[in-house]
PDB file of N, CA and C in Angstrom:
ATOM      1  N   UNK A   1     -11.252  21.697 -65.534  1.00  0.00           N
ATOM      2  CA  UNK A   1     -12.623  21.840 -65.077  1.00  0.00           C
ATOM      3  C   UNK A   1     -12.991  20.722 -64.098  1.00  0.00           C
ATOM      4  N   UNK A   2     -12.965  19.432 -64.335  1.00  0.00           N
ATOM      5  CA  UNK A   2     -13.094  18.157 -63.337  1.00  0.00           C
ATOM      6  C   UNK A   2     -12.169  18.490 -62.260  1.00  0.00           C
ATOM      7  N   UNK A   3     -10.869  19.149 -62.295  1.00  0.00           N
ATOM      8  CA  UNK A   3     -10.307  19.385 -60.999  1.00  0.00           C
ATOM      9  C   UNK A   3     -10.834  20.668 -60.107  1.00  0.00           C
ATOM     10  N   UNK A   4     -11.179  21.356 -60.224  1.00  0.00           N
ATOM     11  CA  UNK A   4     -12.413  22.308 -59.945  1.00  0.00           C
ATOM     12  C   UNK A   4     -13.460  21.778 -59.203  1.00  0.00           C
ATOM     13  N   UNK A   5     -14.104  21.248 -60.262  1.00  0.00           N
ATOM     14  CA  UNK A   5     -15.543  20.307 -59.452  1.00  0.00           C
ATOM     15  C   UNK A   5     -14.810  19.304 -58.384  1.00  0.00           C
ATOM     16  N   UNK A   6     -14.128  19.038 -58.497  1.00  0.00           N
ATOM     17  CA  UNK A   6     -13.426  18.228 -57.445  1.00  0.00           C
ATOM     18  C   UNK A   6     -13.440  18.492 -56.479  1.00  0.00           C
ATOM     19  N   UNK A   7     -12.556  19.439 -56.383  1.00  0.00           N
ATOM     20  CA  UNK A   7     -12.585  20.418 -55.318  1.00  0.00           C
ATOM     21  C   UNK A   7     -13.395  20.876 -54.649  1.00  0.00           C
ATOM     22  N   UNK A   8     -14.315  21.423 -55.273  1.00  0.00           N
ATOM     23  CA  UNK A   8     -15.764  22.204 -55.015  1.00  0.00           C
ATOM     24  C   UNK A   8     -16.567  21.133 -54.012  1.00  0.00           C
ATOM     25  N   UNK A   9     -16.568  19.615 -54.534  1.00  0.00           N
ATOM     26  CA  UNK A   9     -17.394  18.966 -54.530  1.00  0.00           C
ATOM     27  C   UNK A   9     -16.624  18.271 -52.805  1.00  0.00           C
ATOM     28  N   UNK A  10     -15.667  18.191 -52.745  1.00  0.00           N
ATOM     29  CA  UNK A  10     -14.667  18.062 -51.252  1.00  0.00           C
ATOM     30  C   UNK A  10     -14.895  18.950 -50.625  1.00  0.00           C
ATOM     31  N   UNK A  11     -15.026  20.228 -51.261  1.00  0.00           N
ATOM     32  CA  UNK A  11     -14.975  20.915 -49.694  1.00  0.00           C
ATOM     33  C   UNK A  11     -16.619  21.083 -49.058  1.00  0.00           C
ATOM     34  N   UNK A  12     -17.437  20.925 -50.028  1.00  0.00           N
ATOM     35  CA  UNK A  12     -18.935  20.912 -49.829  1.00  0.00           C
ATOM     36  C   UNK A  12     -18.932  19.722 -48.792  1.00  0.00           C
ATOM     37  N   UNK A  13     -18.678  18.445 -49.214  1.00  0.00           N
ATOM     38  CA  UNK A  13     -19.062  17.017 -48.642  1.00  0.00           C
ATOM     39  C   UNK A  13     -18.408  17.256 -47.151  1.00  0.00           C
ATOM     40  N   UNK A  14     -17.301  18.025 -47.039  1.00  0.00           N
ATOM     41  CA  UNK A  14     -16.347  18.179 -46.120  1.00  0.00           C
ATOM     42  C   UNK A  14     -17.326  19.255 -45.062  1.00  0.00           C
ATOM     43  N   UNK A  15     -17.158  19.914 -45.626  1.00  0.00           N
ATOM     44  CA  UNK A  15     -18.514  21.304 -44.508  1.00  0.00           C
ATOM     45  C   UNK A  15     -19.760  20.222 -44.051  1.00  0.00           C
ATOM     46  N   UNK A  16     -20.352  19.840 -44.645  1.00  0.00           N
ATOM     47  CA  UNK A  16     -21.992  18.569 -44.069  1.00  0.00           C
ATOM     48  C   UNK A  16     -21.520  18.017 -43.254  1.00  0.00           C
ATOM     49  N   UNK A  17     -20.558  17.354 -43.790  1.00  0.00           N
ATOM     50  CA  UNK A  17     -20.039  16.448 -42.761  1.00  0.00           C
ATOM     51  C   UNK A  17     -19.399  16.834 -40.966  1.00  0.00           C
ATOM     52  N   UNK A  18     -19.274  17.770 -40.914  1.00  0.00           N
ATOM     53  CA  UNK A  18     -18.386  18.715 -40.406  1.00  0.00           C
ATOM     54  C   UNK A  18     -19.005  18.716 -38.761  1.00  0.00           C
ATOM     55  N   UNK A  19     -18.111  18.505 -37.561  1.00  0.00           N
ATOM     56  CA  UNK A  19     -18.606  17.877 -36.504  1.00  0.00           C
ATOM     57  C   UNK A  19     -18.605  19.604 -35.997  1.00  0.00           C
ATOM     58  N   UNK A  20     -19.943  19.738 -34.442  1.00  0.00           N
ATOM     59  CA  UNK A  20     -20.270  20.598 -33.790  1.00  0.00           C
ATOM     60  C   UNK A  20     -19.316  21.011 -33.191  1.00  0.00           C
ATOM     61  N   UNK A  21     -18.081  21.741 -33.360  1.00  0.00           N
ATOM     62  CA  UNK A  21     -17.193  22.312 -32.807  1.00  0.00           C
ATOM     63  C   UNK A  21     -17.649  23.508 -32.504  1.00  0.00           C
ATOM     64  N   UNK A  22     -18.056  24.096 -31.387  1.00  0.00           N
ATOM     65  CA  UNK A  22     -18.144  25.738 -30.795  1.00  0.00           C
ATOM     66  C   UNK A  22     -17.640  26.038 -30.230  1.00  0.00           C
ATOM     67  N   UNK A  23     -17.298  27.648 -30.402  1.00  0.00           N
ATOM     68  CA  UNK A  23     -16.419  28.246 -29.472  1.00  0.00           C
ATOM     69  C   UNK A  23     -17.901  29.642 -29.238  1.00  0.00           C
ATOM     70  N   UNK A  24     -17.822  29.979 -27.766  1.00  0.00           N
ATOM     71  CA  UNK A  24     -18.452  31.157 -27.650  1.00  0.00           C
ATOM     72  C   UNK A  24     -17.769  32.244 -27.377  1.00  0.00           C
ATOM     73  N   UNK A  25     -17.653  32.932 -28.315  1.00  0.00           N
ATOM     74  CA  UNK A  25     -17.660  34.441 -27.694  1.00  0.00           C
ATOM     75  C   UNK A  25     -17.991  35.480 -27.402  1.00  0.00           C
ATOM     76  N   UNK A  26     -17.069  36.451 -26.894  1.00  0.00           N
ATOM     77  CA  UNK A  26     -17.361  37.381 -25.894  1.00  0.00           C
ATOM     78  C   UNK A  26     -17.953  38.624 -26.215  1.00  0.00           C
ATOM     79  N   UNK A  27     -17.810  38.585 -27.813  1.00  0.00           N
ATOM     80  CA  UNK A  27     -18.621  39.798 -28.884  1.00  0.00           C
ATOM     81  C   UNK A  27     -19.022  39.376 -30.037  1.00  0.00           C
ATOM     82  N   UNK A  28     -20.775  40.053 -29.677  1.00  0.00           N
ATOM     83  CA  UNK A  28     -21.251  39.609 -31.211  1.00  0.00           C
ATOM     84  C   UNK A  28     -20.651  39.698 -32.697  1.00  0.00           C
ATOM     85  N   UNK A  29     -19.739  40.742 -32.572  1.00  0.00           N
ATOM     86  CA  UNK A  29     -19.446  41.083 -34.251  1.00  0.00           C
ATOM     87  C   UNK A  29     -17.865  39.877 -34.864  1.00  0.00           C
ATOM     88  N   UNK A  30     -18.060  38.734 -33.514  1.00  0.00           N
ATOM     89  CA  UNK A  30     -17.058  38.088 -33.766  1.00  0.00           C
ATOM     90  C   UNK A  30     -17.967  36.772 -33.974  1.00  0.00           C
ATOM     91  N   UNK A  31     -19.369  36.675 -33.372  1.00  0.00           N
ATOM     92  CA  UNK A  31     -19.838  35.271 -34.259  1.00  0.00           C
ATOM     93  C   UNK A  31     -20.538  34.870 -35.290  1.00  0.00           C
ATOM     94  N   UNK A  32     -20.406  33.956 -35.596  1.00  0.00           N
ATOM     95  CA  UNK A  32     -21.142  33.499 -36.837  1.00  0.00           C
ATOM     96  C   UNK A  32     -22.604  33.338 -36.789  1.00  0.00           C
ATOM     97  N   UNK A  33     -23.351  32.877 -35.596  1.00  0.00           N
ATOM     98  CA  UNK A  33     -24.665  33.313 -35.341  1.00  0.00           C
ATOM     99  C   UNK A  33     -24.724  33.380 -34.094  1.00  0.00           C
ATOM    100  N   UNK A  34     -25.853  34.193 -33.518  1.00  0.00           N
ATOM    101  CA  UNK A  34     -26.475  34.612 -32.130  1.00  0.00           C
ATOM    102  C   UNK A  34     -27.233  33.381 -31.452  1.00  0.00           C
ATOM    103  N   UNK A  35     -27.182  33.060 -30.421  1.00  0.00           N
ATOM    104  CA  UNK A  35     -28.148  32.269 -30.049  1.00  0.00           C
ATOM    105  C   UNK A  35     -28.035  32.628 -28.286  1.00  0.00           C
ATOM    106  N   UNK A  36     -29.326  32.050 -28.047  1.00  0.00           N
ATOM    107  CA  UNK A  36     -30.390  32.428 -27.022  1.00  0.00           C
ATOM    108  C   UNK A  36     -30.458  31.029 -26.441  1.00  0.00           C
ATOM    109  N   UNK A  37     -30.386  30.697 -25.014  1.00  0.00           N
ATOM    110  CA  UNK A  37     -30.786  29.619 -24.468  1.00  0.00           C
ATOM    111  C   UNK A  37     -32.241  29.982 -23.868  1.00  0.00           C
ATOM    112  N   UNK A  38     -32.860  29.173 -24.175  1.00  0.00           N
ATOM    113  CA  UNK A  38     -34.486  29.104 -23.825  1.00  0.00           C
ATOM    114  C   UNK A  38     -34.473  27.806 -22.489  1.00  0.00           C
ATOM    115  N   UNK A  39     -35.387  28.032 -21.568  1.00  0.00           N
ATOM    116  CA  UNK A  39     -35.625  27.462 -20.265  1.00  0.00           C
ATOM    117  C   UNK A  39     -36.483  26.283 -20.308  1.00  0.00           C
ATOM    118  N   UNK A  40     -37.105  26.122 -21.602  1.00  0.00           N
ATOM    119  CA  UNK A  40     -38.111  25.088 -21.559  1.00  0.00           C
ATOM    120  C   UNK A  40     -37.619  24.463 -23.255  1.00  0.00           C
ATOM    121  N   UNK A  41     -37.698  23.337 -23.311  1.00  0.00           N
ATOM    122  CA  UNK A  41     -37.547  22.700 -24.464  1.00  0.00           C
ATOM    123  C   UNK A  41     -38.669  22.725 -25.432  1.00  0.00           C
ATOM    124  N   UNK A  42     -39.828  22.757 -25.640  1.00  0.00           N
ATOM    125  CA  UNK A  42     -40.587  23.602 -26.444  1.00  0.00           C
ATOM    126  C   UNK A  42     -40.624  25.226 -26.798  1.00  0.00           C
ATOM    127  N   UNK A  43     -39.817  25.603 -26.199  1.00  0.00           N
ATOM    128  CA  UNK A  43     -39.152  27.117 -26.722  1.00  0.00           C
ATOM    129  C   UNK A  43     -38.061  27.076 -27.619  1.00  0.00           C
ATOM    130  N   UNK A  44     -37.332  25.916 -27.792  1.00  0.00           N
ATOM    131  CA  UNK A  44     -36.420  25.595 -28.518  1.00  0.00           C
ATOM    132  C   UNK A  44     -36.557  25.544 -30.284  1.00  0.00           C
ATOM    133  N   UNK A  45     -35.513  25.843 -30.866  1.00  0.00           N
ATOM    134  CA  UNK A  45     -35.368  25.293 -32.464  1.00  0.00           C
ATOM    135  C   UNK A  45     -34.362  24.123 -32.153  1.00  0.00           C
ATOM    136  N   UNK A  46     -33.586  24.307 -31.343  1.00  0.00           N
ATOM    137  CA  UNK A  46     -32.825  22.969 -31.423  1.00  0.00           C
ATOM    138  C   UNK A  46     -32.253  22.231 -29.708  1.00  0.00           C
ATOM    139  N   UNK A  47     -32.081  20.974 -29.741  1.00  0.00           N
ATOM    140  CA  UNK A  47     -31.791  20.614 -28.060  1.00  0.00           C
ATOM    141  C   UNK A  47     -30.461  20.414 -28.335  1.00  0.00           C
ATOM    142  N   UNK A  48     -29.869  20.855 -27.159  1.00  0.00           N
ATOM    143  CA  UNK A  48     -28.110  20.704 -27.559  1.00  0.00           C
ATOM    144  C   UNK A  48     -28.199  19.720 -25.952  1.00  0.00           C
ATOM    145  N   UNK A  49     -26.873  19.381 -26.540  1.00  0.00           N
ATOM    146  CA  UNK A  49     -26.331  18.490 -25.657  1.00  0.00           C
ATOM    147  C   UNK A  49     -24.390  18.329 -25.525  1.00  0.00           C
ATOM    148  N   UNK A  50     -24.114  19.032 -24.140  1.00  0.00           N
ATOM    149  CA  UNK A  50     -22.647  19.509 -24.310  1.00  0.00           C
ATOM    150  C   UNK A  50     -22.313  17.835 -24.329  1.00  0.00           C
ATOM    151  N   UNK A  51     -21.201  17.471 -24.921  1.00  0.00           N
ATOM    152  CA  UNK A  51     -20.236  16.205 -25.068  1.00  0.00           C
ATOM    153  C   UNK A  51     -18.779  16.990 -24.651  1.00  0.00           C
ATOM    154  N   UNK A  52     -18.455  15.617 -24.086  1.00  0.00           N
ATOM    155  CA  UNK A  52     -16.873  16.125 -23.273  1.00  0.00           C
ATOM    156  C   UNK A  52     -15.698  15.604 -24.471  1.00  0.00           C
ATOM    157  N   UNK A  53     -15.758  15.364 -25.534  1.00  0.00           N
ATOM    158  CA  UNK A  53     -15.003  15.284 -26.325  1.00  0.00           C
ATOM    159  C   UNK A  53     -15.266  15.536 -27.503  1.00  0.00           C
ATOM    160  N   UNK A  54     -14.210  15.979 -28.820  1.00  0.00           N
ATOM    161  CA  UNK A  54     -14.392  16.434 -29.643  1.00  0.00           C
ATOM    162  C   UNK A  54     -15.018  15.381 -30.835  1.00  0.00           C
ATOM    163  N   UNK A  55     -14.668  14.165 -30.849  1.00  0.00           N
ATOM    164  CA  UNK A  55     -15.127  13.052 -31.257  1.00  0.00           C
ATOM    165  C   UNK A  55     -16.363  12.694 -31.380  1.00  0.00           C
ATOM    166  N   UNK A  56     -17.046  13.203 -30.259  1.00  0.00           N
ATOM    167  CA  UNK A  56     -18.639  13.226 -29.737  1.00  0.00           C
ATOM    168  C   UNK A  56     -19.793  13.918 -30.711  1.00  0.00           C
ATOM    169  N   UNK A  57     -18.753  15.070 -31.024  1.00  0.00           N
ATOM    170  CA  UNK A  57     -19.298  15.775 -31.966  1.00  0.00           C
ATOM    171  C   UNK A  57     -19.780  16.240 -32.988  1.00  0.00           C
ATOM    172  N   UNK A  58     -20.734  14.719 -33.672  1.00  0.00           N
ATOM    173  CA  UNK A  58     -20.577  14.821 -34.712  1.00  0.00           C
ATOM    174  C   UNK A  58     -21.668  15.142 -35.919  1.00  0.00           C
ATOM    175  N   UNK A  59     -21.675  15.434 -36.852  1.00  0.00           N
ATOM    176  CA  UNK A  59     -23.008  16.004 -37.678  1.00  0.00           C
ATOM    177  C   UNK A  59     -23.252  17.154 -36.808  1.00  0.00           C
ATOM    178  N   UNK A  60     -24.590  17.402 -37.411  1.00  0.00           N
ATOM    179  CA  UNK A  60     -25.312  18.391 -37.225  1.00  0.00           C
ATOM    180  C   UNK A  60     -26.695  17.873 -36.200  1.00  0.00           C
ATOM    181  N   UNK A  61     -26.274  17.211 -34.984  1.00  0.00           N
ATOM    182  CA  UNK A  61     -27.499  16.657 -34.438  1.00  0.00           C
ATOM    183  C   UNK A  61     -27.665  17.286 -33.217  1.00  0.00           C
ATOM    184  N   UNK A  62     -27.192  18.253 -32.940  1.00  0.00           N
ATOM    185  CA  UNK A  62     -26.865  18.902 -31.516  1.00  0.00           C
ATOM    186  C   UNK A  62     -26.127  18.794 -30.619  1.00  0.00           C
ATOM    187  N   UNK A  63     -25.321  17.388 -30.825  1.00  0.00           N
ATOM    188  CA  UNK A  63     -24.549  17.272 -29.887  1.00  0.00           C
ATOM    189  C   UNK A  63     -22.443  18.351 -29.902  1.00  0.00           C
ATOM    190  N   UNK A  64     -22.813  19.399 -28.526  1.00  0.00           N
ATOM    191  CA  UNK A  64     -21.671  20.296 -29.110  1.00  0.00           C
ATOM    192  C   UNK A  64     -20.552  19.661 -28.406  1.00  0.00           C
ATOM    193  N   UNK A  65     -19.453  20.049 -28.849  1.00  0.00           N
ATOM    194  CA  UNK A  65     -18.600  20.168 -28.219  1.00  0.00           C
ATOM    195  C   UNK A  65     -17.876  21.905 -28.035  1.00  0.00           C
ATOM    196  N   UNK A  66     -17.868  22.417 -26.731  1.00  0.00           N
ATOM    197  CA  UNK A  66     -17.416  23.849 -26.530  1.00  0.00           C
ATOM    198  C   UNK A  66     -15.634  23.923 -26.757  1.00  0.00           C
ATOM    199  N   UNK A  67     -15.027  24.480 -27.247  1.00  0.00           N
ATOM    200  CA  UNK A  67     -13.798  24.313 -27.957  1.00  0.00           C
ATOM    201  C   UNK A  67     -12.918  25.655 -26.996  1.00  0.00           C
ATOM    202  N   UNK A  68     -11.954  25.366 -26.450  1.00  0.00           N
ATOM    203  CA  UNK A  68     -11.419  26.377 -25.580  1.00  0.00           C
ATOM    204  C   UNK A  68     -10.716  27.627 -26.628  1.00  0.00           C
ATOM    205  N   UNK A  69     -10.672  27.103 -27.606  1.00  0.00           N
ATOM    206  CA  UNK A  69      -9.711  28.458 -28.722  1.00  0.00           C
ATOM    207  C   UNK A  69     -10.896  28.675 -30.194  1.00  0.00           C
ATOM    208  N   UNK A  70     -10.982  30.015 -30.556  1.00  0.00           N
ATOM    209  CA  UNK A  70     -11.777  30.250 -32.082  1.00  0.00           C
ATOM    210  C   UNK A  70     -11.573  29.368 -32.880  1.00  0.00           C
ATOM    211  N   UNK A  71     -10.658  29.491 -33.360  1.00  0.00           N
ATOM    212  CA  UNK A  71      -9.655  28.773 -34.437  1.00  0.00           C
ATOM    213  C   UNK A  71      -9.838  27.341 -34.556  1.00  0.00           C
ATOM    214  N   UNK A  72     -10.195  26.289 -32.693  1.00  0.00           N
ATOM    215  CA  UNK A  72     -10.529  25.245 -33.179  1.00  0.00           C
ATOM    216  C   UNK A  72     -11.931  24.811 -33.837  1.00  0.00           C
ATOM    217  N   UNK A  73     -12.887  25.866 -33.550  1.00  0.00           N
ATOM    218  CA  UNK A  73     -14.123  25.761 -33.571  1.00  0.00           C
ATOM    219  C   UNK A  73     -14.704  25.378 -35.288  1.00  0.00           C
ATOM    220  N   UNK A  74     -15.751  24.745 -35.286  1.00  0.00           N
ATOM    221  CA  UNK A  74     -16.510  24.953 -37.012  1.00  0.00           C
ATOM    222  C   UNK A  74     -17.319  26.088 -36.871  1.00  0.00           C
ATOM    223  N   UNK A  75     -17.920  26.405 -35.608  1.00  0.00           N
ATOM    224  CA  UNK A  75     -18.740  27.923 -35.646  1.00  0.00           C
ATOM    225  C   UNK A  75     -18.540  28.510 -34.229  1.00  0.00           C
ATOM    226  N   UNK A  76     -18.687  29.766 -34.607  1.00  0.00           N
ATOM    227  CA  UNK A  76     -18.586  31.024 -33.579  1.00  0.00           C
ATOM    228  C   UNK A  76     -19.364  31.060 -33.022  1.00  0.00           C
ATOM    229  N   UNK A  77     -20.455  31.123 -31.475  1.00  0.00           N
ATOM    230  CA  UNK A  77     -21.464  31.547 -31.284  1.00  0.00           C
ATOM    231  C   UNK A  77     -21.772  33.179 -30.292  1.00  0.00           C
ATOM    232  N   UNK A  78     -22.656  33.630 -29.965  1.00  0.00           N
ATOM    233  CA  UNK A  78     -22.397  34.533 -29.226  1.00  0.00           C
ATOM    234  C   UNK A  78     -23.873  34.698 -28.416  1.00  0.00           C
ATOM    235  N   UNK A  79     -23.636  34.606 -27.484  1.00  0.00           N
ATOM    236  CA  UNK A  79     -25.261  33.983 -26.039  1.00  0.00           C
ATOM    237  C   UNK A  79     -25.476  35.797 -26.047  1.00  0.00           C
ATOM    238  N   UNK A  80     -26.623  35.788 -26.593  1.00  0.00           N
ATOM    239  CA  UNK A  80     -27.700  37.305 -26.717  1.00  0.00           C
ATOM    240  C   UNK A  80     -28.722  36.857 -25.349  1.00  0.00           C
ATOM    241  N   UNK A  81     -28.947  38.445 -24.771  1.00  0.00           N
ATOM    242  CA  UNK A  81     -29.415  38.134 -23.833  1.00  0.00           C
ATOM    243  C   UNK A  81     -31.487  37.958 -23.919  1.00  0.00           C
ATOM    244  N   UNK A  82     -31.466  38.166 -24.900  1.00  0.00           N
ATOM    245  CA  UNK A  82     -33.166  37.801 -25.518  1.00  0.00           C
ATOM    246  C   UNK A  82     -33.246  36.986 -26.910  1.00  0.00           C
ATOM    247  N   UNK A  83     -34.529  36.193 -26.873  1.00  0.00           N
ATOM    248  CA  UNK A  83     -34.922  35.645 -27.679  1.00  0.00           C
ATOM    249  C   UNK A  83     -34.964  36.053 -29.388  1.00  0.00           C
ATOM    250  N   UNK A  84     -35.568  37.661 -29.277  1.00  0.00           N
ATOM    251  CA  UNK A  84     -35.427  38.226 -30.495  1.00  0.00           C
ATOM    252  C   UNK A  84     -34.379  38.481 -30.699  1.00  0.00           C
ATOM    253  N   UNK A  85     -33.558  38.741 -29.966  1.00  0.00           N
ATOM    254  CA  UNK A  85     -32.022  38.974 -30.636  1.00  0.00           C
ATOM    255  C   UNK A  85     -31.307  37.601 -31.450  1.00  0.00           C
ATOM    256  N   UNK A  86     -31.908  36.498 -31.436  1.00  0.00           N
ATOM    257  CA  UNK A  86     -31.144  35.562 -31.681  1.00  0.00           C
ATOM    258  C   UNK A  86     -31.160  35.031 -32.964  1.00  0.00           C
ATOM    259  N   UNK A  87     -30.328  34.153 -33.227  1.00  0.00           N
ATOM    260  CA  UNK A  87     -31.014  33.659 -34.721  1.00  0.00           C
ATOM    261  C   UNK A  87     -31.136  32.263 -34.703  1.00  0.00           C
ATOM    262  N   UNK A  88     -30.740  31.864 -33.288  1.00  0.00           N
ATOM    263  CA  UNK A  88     -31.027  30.449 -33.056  1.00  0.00           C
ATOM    264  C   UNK A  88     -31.364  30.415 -31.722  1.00  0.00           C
ATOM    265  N   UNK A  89     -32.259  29.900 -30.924  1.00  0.00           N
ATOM    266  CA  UNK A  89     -33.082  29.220 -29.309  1.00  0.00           C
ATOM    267  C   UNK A  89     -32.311  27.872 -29.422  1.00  0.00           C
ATOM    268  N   UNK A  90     -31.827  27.706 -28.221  1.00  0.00           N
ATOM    269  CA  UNK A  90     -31.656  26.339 -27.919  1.00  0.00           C
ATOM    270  C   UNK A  90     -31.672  26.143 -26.608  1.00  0.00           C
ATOM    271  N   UNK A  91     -31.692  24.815 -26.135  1.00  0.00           N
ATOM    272  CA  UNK A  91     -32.107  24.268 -24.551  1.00  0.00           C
ATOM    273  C   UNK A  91     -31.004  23.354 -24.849  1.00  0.00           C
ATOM    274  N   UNK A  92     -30.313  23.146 -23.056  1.00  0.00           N
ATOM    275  CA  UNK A  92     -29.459  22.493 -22.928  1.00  0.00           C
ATOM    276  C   UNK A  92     -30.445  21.487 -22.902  1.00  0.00           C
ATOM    277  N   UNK A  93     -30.340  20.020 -22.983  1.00  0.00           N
ATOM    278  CA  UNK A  93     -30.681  18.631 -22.322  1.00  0.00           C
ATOM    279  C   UNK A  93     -29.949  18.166 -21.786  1.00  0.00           C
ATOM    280  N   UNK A  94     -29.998  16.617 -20.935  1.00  0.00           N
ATOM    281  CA  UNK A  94     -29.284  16.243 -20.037  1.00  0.00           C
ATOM    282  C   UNK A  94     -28.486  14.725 -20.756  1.00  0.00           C
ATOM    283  N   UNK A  95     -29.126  14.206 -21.757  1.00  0.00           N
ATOM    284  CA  UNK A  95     -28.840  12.967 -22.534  1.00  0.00           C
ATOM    285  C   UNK A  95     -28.962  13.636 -23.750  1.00  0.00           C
ATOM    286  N   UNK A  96     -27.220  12.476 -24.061  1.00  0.00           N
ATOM    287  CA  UNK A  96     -27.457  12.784 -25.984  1.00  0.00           C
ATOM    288  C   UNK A  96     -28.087  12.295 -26.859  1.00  0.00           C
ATOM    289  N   UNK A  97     -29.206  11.600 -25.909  1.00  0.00           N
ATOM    290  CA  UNK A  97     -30.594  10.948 -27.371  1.00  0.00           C
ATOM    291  C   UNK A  97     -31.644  11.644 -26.969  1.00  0.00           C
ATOM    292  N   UNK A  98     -31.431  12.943 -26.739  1.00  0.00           N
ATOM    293  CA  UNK A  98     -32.659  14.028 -26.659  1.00  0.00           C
ATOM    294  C   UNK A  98     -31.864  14.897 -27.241  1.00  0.00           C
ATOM    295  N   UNK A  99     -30.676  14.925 -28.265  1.00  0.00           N
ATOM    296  CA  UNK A  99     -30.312  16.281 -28.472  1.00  0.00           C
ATOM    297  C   UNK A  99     -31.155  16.085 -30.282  1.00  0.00           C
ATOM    298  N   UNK A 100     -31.637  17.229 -30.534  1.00  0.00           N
ATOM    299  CA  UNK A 100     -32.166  16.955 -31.476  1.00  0.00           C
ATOM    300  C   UNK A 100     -32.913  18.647 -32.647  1.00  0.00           C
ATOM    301  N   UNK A 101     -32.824  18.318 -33.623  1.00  0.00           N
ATOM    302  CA  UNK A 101     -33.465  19.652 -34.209  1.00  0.00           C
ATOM    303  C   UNK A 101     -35.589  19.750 -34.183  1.00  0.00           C
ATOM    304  N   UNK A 102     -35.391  20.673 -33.421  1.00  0.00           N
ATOM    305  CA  UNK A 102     -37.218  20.724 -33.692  1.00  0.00           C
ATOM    306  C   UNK A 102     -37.348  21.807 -34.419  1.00  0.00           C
ATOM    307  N   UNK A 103     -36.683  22.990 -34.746  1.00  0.00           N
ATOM    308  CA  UNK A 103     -37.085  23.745 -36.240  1.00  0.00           C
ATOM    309  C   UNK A 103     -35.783  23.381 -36.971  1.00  0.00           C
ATOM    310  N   UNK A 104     -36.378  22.140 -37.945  1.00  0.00           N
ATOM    311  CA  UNK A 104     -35.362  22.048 -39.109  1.00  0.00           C
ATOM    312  C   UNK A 104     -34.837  23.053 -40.410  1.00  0.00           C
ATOM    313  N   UNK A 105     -35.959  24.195 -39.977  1.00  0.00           N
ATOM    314  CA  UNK A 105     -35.775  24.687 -41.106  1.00  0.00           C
ATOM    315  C   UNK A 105     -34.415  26.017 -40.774  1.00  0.00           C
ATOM    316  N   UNK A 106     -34.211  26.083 -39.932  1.00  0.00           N
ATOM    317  CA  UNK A 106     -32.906  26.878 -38.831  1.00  0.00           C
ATOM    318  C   UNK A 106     -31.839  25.700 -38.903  1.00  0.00           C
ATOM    319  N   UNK A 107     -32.186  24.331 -39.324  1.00  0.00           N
ATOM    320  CA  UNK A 107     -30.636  23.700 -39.467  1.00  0.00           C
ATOM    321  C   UNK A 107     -29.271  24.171 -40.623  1.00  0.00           C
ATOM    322  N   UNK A 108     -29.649  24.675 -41.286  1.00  0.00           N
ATOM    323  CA  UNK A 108     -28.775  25.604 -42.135  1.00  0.00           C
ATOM    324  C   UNK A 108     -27.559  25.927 -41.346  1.00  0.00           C
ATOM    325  N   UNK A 109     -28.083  27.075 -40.164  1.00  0.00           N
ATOM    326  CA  UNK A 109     -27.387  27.763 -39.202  1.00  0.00           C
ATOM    327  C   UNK A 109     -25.908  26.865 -38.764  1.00  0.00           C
ATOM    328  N   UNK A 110     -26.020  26.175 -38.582  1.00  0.00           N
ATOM    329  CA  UNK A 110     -25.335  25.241 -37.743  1.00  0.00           C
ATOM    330  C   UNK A 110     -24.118  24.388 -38.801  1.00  0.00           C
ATOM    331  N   UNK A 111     -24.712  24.387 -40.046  1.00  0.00           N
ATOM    332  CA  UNK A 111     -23.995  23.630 -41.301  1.00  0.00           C
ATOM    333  C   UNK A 111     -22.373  24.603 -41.597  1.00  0.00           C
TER     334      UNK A 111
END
């Protein structure tokens, strides 16, 4: 039973922890959530901010890194061409101390 919870309890700490690796693709029924880039940063649930390395990427604070293969990715995404279609809005920014969550309650998504 303690080796169980062990386990359980690693791979949980391991997922939180777990750096912004995305890959986008080319069909919805292949990602893990939809998201929508919005033009203005108050249209946003979250500000992303691309980083050129995978290292960069870390937590759940917006900062992504775009991953050239699925497989390397922690999540799938797939760019819907409207807002309602999405299950996440985000705005690129230009600095990674503006990348940030403004609906926390959509940070789930991303975990």
């Amino acid at each position: 039973m303690k080796k169980i919870l062990s386990m359980a309890l690693a791979l949980f700490l391991g997922h939180i922890g777990s750096a912004q690796i995305v890959f986008s693709t080319d069909k919805e029924y292949k990602a893990d959530i939809k998201v929508f880039a919005v033009d203005q940063a108050y249209k946003a649930d979250l500000l992303v901010f691309k980083v050129n390395a995978e290292y960069k990427a870390k937590g759940n604070e917006g900062k992504w890194y775009f991953a050239d293969a699925d497989y390397k990715a922690t999540k799938k995404v797939y760019f819907v061409d409207a807002d309602y279609k999405a299950d996440l809005r985000i705005n690129f920014v230009d600095s990674d101390y503006k990348s940030k969550w403004i609906d926390k309650s959509k940070q789930h998504l991303m975990y």
